[in-house]
Each structure stands twice: as C-alpha cells, then as structure tokens.
Protein backbone atom coordinates (compact mmCIF):
# COMPACT_ATOMS: atom_id res chain seq x y z
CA UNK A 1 0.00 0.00 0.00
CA UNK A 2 1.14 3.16 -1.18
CA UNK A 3 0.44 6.35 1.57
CA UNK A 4 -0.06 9.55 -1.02
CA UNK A 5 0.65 13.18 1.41
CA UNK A 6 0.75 15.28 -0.87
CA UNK A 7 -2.44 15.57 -2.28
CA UNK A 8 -5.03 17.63 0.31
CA UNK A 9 -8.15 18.82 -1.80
CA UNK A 10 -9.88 18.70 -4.61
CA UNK A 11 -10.13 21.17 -7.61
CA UNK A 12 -12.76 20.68 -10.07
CA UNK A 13 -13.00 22.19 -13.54
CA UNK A 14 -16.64 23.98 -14.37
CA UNK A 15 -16.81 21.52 -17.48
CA UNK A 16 -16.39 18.24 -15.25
CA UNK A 17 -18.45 18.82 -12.23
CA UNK A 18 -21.69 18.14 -13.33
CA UNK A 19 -21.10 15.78 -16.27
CA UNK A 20 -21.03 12.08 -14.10
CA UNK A 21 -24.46 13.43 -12.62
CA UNK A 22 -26.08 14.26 -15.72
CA UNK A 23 -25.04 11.28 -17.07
CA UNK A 24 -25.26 8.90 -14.36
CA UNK A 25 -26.30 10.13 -11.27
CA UNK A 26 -23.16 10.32 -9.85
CA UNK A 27 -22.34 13.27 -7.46
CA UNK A 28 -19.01 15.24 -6.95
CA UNK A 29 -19.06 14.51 -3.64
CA UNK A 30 -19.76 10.50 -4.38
CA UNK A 31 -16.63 11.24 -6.99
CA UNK A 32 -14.06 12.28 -4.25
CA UNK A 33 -15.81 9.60 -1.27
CA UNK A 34 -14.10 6.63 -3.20
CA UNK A 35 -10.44 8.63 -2.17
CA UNK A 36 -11.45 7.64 1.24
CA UNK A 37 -12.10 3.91 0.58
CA UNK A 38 -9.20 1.81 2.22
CA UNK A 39 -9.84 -0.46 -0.41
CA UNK A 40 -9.11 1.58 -3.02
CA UNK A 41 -6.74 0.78 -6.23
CA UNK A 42 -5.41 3.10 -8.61
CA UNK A 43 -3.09 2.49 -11.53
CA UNK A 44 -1.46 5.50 -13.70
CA UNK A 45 -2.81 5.65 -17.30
CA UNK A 46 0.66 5.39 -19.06
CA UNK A 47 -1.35 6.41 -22.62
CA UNK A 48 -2.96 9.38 -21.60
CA UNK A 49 0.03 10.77 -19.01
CA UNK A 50 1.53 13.25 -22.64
CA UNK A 51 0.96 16.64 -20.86
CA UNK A 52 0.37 15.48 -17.74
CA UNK A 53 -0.05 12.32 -15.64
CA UNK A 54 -3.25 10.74 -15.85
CA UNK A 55 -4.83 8.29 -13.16
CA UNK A 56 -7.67 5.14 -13.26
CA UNK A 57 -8.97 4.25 -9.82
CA UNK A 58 -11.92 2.25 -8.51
CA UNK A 59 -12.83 2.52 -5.05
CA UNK A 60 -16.39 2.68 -2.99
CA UNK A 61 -18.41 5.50 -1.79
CA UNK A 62 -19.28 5.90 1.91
CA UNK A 63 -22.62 4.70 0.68
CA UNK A 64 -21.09 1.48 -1.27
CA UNK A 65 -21.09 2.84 -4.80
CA UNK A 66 -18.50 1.18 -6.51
CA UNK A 67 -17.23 3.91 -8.77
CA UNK A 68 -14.48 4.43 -11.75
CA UNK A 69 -12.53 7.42 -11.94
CA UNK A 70 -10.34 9.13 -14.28
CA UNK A 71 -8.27 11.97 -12.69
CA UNK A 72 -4.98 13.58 -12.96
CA UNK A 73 -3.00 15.98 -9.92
CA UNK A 74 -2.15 19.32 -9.66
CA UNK A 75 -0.73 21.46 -7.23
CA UNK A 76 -1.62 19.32 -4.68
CA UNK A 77 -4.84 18.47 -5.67
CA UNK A 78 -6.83 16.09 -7.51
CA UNK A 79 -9.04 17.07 -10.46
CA UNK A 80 -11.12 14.43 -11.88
CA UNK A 81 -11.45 14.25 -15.36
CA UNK A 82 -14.49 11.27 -15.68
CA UNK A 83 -16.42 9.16 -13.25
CA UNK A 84 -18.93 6.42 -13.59
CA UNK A 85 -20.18 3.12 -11.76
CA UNK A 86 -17.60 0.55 -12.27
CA UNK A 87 -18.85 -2.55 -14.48
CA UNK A 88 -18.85 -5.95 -12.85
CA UNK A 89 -15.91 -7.50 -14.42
CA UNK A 90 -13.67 -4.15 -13.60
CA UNK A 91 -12.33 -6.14 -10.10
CA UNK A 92 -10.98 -9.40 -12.45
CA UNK A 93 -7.24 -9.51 -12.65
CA UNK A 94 -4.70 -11.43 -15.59
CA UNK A 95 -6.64 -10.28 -18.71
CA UNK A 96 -5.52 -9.33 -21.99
CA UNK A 97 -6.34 -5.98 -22.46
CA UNK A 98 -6.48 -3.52 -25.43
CA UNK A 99 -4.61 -0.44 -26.60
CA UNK A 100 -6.58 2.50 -25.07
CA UNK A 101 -6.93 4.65 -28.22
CA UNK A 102 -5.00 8.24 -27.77
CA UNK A 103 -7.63 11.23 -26.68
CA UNK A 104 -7.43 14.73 -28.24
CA UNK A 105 -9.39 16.39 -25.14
CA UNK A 106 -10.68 15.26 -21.97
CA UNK A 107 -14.28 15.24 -23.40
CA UNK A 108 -13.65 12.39 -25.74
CA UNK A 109 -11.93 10.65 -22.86
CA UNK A 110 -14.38 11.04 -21.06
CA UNK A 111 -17.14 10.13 -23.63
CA UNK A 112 -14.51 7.04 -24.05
CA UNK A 113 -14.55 5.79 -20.67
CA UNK A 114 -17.99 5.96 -20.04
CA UNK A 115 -19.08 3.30 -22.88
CA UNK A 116 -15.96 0.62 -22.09
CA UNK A 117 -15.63 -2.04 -19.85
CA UNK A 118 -11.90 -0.80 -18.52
CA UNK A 119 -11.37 -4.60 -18.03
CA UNK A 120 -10.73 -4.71 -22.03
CA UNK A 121 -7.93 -1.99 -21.56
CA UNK A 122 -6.56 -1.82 -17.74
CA UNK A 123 -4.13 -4.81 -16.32
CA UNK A 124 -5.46 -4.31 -12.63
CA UNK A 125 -3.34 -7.21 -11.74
CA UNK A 126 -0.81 -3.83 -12.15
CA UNK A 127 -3.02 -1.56 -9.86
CA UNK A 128 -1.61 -0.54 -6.44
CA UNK A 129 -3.67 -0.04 -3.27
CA UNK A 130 -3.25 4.00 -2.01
CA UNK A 131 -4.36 5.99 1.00
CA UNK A 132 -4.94 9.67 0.95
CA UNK A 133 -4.60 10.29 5.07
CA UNK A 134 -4.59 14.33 4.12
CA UNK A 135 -7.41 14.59 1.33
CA UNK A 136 -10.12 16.32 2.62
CA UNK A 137 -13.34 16.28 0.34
CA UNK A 138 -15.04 19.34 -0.63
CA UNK A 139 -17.20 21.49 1.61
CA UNK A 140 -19.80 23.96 1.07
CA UNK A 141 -21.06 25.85 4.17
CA UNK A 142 -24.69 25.81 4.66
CA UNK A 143 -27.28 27.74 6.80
CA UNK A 144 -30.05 25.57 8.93
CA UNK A 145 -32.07 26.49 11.44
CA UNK A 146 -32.86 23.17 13.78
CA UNK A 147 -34.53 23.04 17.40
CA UNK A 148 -32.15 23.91 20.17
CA UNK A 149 -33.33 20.84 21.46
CA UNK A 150 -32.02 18.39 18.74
CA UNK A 151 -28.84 20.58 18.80
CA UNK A 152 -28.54 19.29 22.29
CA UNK A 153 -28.88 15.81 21.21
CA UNK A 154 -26.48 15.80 18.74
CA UNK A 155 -23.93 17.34 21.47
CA UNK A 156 -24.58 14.91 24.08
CA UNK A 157 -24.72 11.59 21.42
CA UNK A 158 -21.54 13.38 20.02
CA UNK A 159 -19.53 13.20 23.54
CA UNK A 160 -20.75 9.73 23.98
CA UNK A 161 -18.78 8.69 20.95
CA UNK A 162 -15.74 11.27 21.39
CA UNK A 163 -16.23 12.72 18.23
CA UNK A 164 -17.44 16.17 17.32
CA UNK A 165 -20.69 16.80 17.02
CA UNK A 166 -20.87 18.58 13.64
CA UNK A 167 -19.08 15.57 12.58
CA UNK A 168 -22.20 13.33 13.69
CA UNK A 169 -24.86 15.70 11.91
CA UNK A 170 -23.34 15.12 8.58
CA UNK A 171 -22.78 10.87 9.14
CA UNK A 172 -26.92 10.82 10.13
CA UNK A 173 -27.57 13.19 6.87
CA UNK A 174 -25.55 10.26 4.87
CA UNK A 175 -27.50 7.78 6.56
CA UNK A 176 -30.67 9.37 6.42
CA UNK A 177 -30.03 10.33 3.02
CA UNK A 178 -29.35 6.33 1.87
CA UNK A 179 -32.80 5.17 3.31
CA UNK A 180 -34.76 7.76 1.22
C-alpha cells in the first residue's frame, strides 16, 4: 500500500463537475468519497500521461457505490477528469487488455470511458492499493435552522462517541439520506 501526502483537496474544472451526474447520477461529492475507501486501487494511465499524468482508480463510496474514476493531480490536488459506476468485471485480474486509443481532449476521454468495460484496456493485476490520510473532500457551508433541542442531542450523542458533534450531523444526513 502506497500512503499519497501530498495531495489535500480537490479542484474541479466547471466543465467536469456536473457531467457524471447528468449522465449517471453520480455526485461530486460520491466522486471524491471513493479517495477515502481503504480499499481503493489506482493504476497510472501510461497512454494518456503526454501533458500530464493521468490516473484510473476504482474505489467505494461511503454509501457502497463502486465507482471508476479518471483523474490527474495538480498542485496538490486532484481534479477528476471522468467518473462512472464501475462494471462488474472491472475487479478481475490477468486479462488481456487492449490499446486505449490516444484522446485529443478530456471530453472524448471522457465520452470514451464511459461506454468501455476498462477490463478490455486496464491490467489491474498492475493496480496498487493508495491511502490519501490528508485529502479532505469538498465542503460547502450551509445555513439551517434546527430546534435547540435536537442541537442538544447531537452534542450529548456526540460526547458519547468522542467525536465532534458537527461531525455526527453530517454521518446521520448520509445515513438518512441512503434510506430515502
């Protein structure tokens, strides 16, 4: 397992952030979860690494999603390029695989990887297992007006566990948020 420091946030480009939802429901924040899976595996994608070097990874949501995901680094932070729920037969190892065609923008790559089965074109026999211990996934700041009363919950369930209780809010809005 490979521990990755260096890479603390995420950046996303205005054409990218919307375009896995659109297409298949997928969320940015669902996108930059799977950097949190222990389990995940990443590989570098030799073909597409001209101007800069390009990344495949599959990995899980908090929610269980099993995702793929293009993305590439800068500056410390990770910009993903394409996401979409990972086929099947993505997880089986020691295939022969195909030449990934060469991409003249990130749209086509994208357009690219979302109609393959990677399996045809990706050795993961070759993948490596990485952790991201610094990454922290993108926040927006929101207003909400609750009951002091539930506040007070939250505080007191909160110290209970040891953790903080803003922290708890947001694990019972993913839960909540799976049963709907």
């Amino acid at each position: 397992m490979q521990i990755k420091v260096e890479e603390t946030e995420f950046e996303w480009d205005k054409g990218n952030i919307h375009k896995s939802y659109q297409r298949h429901g997928i969320t940015p924040e669902e996108a930059e979860q799977i950097f949190l899976d222990k389990n995940l595996i990443t590989l570098p994608d030799v073909p597409h690494s001209q101007s800069e070097t390009r990344f495949i990874a599959i990995g899980k949501t908090l929610e269980g999603k099993s995702l793929f995901v293009v993305y590439t680094k800068r500056r410390g932070k990770i910009i993903i390029v394409s996401t979409r729920r990972m086929h099947g037969k993505e997880v089986a190892k020691d295939e022969e695989t195909k030449k990934i065609p060469h991409f003249k923008t990130e749209e086509e790559e994208d357009r690219f990887w979302q109609k393959v089965d990677s399996t045809e074109y990706v050795d993961w026999s070759k993948a490596e297992h990485w952790v991201f211990p610094n990454l922290k996934l993108s926040t927006q700041p929101i207003t909400i007006r609750l009951p002091k009363s539930l506040i007070n919950d939250f505080k007191i369930e909160a110290n209970k566990r040891d953790v903080p209780y803003q922290a708890l809010m947001k694990q019972a809005l993913y839960s909540g948020l799976a049963t709907l």
